[in-house]
PDB file of N, CA and C in Angstrom:
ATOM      1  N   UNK A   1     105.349 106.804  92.745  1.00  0.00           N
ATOM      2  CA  UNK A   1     106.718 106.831  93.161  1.00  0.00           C
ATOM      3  C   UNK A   1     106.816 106.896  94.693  1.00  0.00           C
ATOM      4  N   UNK A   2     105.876 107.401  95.387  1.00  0.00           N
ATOM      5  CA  UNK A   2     105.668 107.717  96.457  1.00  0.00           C
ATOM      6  C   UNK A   2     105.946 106.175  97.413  1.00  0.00           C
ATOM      7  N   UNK A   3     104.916 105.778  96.765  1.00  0.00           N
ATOM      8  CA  UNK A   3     104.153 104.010  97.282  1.00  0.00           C
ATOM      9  C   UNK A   3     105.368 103.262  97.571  1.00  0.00           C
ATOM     10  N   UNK A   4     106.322 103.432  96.519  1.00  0.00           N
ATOM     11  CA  UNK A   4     107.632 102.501  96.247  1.00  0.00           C
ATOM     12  C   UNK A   4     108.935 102.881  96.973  1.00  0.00           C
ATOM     13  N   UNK A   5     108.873 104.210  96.947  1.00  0.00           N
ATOM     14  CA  UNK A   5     109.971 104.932  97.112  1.00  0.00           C
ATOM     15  C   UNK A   5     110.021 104.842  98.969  1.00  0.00           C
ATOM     16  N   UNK A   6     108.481 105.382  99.510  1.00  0.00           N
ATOM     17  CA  UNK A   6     108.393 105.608 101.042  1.00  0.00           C
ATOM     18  C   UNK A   6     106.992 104.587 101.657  1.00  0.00           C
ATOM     19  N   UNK A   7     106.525 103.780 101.015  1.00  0.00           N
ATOM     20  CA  UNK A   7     105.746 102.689 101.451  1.00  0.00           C
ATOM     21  C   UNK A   7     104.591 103.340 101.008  1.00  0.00           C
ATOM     22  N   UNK A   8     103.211 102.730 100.735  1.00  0.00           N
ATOM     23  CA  UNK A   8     102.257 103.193 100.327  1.00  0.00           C
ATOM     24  C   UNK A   8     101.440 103.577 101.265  1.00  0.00           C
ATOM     25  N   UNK A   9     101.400 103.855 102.677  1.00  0.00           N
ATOM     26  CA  UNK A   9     101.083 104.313 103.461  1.00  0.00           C
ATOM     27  C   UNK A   9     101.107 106.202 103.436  1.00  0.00           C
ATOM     28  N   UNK A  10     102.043 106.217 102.973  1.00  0.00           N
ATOM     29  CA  UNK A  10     102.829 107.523 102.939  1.00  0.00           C
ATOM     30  C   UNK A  10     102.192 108.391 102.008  1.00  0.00           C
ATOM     31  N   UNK A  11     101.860 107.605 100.644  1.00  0.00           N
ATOM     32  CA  UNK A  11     100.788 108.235  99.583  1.00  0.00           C
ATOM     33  C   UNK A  11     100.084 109.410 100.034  1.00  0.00           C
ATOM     34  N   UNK A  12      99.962 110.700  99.996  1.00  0.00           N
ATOM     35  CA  UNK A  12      99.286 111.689 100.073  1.00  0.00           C
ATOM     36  C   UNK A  12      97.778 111.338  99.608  1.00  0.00           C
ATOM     37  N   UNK A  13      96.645 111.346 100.946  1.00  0.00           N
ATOM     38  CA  UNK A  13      95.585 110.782 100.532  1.00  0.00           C
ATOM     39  C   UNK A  13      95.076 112.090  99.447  1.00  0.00           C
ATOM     40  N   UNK A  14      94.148 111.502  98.342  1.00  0.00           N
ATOM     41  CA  UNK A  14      93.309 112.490  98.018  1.00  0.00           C
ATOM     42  C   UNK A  14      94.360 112.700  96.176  1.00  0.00           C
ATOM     43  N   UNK A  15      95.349 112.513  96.024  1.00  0.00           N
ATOM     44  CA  UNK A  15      96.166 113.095  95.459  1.00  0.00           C
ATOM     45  C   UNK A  15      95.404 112.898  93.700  1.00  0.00           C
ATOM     46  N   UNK A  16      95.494 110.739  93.919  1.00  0.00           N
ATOM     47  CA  UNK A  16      94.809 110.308  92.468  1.00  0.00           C
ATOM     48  C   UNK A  16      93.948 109.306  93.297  1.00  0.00           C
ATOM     49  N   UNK A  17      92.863 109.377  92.352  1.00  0.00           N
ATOM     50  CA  UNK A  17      91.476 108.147  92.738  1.00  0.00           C
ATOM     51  C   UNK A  17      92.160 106.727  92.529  1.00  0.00           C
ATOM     52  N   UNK A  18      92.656 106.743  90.967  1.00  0.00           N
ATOM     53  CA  UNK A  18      93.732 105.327  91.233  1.00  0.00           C
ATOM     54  C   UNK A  18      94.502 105.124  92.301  1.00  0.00           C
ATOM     55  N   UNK A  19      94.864 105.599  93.107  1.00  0.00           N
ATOM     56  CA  UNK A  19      95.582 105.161  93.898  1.00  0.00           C
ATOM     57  C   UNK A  19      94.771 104.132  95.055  1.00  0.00           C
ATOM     58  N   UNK A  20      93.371 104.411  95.000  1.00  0.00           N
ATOM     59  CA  UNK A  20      92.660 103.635  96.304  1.00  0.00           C
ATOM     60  C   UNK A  20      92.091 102.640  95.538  1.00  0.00           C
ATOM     61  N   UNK A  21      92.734 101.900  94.303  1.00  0.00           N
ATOM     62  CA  UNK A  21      92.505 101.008  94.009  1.00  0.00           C
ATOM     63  C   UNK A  21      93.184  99.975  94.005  1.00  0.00           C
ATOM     64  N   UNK A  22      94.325 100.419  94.251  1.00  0.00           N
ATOM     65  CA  UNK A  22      95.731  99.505  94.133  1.00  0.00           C
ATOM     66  C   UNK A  22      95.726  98.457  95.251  1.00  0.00           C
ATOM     67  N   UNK A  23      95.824  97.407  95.224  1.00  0.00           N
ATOM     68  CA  UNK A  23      96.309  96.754  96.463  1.00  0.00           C
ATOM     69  C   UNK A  23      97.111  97.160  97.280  1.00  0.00           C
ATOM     70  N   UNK A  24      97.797  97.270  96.720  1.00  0.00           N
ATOM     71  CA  UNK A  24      99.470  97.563  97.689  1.00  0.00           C
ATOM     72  C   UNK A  24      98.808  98.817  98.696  1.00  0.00           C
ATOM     73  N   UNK A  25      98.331 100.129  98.512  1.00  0.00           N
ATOM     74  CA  UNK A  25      97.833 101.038  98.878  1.00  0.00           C
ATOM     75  C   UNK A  25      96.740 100.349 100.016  1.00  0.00           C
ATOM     76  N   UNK A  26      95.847  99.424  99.386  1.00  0.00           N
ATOM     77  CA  UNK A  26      94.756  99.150 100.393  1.00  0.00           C
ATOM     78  C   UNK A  26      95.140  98.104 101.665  1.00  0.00           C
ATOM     79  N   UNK A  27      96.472  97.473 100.843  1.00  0.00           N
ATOM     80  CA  UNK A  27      96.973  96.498 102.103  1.00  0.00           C
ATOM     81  C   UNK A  27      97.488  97.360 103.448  1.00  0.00           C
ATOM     82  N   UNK A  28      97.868  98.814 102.807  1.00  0.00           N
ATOM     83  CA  UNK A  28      99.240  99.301 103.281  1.00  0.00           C
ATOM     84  C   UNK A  28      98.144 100.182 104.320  1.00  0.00           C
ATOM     85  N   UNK A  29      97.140 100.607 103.737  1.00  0.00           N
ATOM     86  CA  UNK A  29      96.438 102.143 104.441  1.00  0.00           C
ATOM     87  C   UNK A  29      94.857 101.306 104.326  1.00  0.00           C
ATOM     88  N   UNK A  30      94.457 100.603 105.398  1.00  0.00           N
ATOM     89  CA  UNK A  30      92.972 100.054 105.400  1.00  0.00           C
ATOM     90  C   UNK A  30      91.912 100.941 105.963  1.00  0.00           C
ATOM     91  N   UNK A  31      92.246 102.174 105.857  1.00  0.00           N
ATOM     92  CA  UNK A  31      91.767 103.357 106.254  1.00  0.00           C
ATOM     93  C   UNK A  31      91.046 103.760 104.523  1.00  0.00           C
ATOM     94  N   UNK A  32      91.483 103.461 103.384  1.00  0.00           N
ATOM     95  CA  UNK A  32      91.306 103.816 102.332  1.00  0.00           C
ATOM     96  C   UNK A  32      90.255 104.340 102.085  1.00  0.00           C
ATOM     97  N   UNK A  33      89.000 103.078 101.984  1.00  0.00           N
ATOM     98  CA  UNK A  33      87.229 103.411 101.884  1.00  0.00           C
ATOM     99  C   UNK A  33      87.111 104.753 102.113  1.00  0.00           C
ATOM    100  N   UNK A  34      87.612 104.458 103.899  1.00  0.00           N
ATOM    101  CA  UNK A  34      86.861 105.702 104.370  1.00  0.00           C
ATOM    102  C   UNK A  34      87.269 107.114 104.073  1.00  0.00           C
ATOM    103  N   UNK A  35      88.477 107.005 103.919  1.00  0.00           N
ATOM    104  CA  UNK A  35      89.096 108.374 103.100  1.00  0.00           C
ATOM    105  C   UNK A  35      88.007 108.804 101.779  1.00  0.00           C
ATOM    106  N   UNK A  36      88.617 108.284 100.507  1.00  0.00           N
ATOM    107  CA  UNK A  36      87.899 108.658  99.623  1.00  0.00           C
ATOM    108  C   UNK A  36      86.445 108.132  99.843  1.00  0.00           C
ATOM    109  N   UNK A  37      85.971 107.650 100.524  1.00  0.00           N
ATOM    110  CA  UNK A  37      83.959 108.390 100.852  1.00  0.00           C
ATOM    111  C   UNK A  37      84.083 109.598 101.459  1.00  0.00           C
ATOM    112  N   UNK A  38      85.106 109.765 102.052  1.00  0.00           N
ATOM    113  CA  UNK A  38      84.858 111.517 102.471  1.00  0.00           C
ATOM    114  C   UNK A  38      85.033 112.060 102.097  1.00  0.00           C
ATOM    115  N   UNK A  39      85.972 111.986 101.089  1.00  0.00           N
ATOM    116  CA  UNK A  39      86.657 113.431  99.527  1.00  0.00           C
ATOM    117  C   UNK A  39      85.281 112.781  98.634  1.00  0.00           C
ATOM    118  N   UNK A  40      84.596 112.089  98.347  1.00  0.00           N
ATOM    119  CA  UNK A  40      83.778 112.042  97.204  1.00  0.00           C
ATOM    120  C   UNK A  40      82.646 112.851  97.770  1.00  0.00           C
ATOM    121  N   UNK A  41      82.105 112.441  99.496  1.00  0.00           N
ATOM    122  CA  UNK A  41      81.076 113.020  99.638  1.00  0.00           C
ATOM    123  C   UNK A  41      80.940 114.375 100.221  1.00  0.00           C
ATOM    124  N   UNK A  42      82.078 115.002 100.591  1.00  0.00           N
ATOM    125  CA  UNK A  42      82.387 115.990 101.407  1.00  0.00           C
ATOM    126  C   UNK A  42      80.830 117.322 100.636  1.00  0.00           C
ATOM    127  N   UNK A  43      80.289 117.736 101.259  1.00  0.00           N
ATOM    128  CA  UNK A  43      79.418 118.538 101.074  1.00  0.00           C
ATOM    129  C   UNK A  43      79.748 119.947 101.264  1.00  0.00           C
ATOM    130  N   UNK A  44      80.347 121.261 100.962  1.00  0.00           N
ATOM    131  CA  UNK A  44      81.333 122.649 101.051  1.00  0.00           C
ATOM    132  C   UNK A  44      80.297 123.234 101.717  1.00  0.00           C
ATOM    133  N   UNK A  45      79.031 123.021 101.197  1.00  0.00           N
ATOM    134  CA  UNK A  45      77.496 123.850 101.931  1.00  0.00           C
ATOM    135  C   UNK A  45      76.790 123.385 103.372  1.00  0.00           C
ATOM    136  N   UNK A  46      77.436 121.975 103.554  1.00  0.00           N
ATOM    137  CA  UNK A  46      76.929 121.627 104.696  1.00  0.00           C
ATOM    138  C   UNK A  46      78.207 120.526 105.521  1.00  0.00           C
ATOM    139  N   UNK A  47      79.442 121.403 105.864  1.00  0.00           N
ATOM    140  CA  UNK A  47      80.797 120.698 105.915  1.00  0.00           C
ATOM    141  C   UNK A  47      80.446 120.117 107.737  1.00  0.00           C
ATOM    142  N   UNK A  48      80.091 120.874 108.426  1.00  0.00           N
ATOM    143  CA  UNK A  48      80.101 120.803 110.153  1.00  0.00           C
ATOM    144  C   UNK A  48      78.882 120.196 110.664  1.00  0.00           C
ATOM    145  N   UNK A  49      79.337 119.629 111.853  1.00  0.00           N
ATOM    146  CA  UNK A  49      78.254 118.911 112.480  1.00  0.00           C
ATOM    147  C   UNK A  49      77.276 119.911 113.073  1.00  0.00           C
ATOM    148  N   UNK A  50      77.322 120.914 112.956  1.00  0.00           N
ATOM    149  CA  UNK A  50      76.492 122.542 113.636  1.00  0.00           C
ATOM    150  C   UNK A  50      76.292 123.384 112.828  1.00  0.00           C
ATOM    151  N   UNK A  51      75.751 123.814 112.589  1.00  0.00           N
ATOM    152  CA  UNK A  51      75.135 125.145 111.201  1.00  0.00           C
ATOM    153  C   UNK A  51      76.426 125.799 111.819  1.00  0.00           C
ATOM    154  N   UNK A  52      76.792 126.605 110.532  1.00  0.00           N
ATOM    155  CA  UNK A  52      78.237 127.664 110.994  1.00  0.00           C
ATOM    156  C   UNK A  52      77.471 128.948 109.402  1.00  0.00           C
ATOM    157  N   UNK A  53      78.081 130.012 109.707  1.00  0.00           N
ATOM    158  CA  UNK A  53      77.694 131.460 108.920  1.00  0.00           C
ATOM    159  C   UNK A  53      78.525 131.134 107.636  1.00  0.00           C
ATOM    160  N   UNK A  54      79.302 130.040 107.607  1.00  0.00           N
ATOM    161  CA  UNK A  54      80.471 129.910 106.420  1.00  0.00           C
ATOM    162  C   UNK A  54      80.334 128.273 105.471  1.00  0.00           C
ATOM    163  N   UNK A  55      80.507 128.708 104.086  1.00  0.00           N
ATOM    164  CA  UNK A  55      80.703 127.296 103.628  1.00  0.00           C
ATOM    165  C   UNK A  55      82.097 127.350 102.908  1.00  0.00           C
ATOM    166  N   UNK A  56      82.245 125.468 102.793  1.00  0.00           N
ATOM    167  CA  UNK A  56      83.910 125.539 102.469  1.00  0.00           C
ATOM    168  C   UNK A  56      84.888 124.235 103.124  1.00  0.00           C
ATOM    169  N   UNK A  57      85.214 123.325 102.521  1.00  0.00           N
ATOM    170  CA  UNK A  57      85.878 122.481 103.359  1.00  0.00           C
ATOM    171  C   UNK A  57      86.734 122.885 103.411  1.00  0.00           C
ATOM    172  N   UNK A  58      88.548 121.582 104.212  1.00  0.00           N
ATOM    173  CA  UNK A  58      88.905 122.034 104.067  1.00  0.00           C
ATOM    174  C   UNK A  58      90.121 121.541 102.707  1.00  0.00           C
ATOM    175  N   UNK A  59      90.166 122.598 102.098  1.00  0.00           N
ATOM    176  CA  UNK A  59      90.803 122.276 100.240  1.00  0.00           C
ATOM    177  C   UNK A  59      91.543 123.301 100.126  1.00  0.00           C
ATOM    178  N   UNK A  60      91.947 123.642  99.103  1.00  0.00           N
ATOM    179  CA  UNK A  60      92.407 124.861  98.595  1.00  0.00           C
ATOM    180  C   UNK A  60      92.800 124.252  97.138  1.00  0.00           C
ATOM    181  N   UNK A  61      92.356 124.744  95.846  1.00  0.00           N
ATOM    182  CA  UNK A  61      92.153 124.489  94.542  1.00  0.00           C
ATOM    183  C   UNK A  61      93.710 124.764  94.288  1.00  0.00           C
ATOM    184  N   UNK A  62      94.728 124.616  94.855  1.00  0.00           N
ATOM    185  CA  UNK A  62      96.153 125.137  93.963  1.00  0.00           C
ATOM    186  C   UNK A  62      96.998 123.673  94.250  1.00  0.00           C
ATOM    187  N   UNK A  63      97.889 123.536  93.000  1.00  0.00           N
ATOM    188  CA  UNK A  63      98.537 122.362  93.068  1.00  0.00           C
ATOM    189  C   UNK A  63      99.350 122.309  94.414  1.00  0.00           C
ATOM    190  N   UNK A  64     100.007 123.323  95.050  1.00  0.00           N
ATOM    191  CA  UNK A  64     100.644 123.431  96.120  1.00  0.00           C
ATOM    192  C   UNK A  64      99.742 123.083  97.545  1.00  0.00           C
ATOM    193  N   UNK A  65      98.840 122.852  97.608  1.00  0.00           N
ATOM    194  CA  UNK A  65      97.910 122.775  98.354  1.00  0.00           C
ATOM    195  C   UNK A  65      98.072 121.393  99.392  1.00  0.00           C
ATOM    196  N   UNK A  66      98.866 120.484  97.955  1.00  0.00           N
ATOM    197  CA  UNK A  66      98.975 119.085  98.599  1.00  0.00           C
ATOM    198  C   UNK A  66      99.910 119.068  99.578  1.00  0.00           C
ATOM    199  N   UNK A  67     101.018 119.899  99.352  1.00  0.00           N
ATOM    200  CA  UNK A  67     102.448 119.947  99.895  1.00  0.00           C
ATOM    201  C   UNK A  67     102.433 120.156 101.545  1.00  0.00           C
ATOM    202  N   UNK A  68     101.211 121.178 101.426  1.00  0.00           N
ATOM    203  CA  UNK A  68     101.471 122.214 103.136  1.00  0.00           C
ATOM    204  C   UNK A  68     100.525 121.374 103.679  1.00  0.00           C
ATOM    205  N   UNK A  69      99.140 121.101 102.553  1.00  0.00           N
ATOM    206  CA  UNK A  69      98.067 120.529 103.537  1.00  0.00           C
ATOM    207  C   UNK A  69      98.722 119.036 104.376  1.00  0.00           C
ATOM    208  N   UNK A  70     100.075 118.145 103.709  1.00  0.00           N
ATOM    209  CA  UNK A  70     100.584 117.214 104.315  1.00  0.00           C
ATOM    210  C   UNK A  70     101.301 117.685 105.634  1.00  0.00           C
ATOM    211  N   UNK A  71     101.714 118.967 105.648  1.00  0.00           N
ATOM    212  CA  UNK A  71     102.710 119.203 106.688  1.00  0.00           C
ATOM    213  C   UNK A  71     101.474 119.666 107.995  1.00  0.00           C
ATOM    214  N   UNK A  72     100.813 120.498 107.248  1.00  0.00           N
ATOM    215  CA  UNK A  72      99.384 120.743 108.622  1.00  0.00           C
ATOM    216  C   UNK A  72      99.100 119.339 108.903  1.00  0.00           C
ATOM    217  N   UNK A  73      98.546 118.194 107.854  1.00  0.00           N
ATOM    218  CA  UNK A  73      98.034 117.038 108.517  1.00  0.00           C
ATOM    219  C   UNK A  73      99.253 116.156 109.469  1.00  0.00           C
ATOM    220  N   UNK A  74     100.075 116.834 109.661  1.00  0.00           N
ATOM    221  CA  UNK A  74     101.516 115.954 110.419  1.00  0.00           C
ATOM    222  C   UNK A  74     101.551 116.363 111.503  1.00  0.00           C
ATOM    223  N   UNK A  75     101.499 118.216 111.454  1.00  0.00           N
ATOM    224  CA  UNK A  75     101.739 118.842 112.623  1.00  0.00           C
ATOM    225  C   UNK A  75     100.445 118.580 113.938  1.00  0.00           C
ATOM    226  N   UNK A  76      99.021 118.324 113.179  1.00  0.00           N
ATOM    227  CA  UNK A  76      98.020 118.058 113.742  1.00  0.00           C
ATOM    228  C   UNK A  76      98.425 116.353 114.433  1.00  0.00           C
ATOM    229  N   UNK A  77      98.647 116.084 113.332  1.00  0.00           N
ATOM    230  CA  UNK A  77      99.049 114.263 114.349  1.00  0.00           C
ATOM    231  C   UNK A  77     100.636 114.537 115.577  1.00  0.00           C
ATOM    232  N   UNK A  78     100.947 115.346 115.230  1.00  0.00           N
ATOM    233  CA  UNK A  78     101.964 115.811 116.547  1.00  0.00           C
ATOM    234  C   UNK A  78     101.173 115.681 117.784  1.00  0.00           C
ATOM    235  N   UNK A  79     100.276 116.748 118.029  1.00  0.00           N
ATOM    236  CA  UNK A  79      99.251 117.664 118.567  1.00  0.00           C
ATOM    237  C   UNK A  79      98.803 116.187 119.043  1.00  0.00           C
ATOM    238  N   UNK A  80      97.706 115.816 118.903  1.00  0.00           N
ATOM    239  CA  UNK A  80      97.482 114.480 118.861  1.00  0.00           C
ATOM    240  C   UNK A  80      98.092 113.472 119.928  1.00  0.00           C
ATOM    241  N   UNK A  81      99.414 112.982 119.108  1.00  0.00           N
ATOM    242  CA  UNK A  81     100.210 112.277 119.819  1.00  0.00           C
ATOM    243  C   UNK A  81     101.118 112.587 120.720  1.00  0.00           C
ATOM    244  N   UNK A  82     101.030 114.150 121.266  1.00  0.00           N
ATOM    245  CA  UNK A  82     101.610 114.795 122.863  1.00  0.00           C
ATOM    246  C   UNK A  82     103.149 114.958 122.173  1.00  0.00           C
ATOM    247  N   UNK A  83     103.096 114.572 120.873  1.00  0.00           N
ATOM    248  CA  UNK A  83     104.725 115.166 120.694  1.00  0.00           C
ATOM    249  C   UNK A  83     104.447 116.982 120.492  1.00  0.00           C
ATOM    250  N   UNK A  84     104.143 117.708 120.134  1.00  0.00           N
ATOM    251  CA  UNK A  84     104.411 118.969 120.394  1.00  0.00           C
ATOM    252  C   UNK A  84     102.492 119.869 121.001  1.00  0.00           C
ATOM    253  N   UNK A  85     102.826 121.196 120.745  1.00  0.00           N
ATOM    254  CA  UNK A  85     101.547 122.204 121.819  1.00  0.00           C
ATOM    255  C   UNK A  85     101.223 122.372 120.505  1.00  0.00           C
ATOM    256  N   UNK A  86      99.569 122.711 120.850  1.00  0.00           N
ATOM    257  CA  UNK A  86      98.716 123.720 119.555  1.00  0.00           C
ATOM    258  C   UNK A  86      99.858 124.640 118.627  1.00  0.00           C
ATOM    259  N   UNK A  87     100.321 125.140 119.875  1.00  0.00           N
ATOM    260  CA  UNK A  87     100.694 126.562 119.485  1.00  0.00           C
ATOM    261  C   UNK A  87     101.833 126.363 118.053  1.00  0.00           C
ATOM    262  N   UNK A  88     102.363 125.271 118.896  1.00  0.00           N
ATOM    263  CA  UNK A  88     104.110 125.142 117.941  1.00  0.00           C
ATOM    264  C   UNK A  88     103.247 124.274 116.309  1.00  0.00           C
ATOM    265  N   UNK A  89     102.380 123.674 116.477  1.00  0.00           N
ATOM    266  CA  UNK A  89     101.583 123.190 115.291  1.00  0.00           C
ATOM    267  C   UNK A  89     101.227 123.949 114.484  1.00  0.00           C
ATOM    268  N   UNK A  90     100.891 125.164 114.819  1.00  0.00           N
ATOM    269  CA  UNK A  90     100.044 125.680 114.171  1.00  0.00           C
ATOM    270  C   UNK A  90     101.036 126.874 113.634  1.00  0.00           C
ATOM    271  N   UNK A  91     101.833 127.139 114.344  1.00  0.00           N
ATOM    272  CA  UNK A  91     103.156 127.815 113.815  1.00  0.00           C
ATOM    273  C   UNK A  91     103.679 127.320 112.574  1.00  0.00           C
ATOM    274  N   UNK A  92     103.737 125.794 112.953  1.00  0.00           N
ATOM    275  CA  UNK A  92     104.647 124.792 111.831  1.00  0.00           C
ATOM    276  C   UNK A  92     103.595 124.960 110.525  1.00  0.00           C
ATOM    277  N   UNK A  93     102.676 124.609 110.804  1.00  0.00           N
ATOM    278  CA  UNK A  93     101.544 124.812 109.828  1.00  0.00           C
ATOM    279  C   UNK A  93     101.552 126.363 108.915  1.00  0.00           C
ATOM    280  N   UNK A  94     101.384 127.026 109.248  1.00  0.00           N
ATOM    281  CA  UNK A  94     101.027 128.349 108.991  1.00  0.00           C
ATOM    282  C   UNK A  94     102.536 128.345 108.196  1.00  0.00           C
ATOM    283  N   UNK A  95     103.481 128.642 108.505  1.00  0.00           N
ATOM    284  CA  UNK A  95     105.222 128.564 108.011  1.00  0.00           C
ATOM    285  C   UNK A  95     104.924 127.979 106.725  1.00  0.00           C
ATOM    286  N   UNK A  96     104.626 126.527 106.756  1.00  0.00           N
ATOM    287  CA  UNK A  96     104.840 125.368 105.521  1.00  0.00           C
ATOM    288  C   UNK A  96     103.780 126.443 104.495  1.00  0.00           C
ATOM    289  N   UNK A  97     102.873 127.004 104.871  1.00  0.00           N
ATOM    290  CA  UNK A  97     101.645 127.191 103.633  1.00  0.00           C
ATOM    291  C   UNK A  97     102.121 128.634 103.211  1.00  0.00           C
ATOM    292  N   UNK A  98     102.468 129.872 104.246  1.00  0.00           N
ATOM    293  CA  UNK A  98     103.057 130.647 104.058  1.00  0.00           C
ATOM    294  C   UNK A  98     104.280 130.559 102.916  1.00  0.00           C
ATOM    295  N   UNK A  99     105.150 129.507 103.199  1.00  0.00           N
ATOM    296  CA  UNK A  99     106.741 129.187 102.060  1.00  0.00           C
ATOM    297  C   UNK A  99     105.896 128.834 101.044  1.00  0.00           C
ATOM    298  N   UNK A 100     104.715 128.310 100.920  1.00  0.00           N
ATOM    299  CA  UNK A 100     104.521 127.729  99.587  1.00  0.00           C
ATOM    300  C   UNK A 100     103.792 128.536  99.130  1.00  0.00           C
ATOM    301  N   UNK A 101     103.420 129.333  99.258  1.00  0.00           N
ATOM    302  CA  UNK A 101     102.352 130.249  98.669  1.00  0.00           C
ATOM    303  C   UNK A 101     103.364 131.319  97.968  1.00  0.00           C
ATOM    304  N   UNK A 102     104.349 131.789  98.577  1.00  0.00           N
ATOM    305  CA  UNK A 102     105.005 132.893  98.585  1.00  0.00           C
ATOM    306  C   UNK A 102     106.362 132.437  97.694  1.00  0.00           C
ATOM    307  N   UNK A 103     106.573 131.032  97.345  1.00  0.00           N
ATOM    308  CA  UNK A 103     107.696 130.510  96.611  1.00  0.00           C
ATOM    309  C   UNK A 103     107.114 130.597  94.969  1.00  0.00           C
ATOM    310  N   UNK A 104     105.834 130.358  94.652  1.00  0.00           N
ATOM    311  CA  UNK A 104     105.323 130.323  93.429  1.00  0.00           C
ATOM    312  C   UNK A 104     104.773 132.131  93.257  1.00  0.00           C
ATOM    313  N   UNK A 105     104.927 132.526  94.089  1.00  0.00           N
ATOM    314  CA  UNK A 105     104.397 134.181  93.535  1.00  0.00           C
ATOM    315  C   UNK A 105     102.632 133.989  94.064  1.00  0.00           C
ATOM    316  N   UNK A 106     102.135 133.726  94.770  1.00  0.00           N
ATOM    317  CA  UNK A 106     100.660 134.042  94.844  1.00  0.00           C
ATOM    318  C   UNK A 106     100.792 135.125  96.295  1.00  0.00           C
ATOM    319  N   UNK A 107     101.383 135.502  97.026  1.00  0.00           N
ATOM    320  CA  UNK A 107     101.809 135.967  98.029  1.00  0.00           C
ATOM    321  C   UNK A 107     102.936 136.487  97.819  1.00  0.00           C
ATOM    322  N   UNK A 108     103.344 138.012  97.948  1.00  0.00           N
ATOM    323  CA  UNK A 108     103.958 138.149  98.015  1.00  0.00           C
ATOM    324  C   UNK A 108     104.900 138.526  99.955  1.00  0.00           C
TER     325      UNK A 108
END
């Protein structure tokens, strides 16, 4: 509904594997491949280019996960593209995951 409704660009990567099969999707986002080779191969034990004390990409196993992780991946392309500071990103970020966590009861 996504594809149709807001262009298939827009598709929340990662969401369904069908989706990076579709034409319309691969015409729309030629970024595709490389997306899902990185959700298939993503390694949790060996995620960073530098040994780090922690394993863990970055995911979070709850259906809500998709919702905020789109608004962090927006606020980061802000950041990015000189439309807003770390700071106000990461605000925006933190807010979106905070409301969603705390709207379904896992947070109170």
């Amino acid at each position: 509904m996504v594809g149709k409704d807001e262009g298939w660009a827009s598709v929340p990567p990662g969401t369904r594997k069908s989706t990076y099969a579709r034409p319309e999707y691969k015409q729309a986002a030629p970024f595709d491949d490389f997306v899902l080779q990185a959700i298939e191969t993503a390694n949790p034990n060996d995620a960073t280019l530098k040994k780090v004390p922690y394993s863990g990409i970055q995911f979070v196993g709850i259906p809500e996960f998709q919702s905020f992780g789109t608004v962090v991946g927006q606020s980061i392309a802000g950041v990015v593209a000189g439309q807003t500071s770390v700071d106000n990103a990461l605000k925006a970020a933190n807010a979106a995951a905070d409301r969603a966590v705390k709207q379904v009861g896992y947070q109170k």
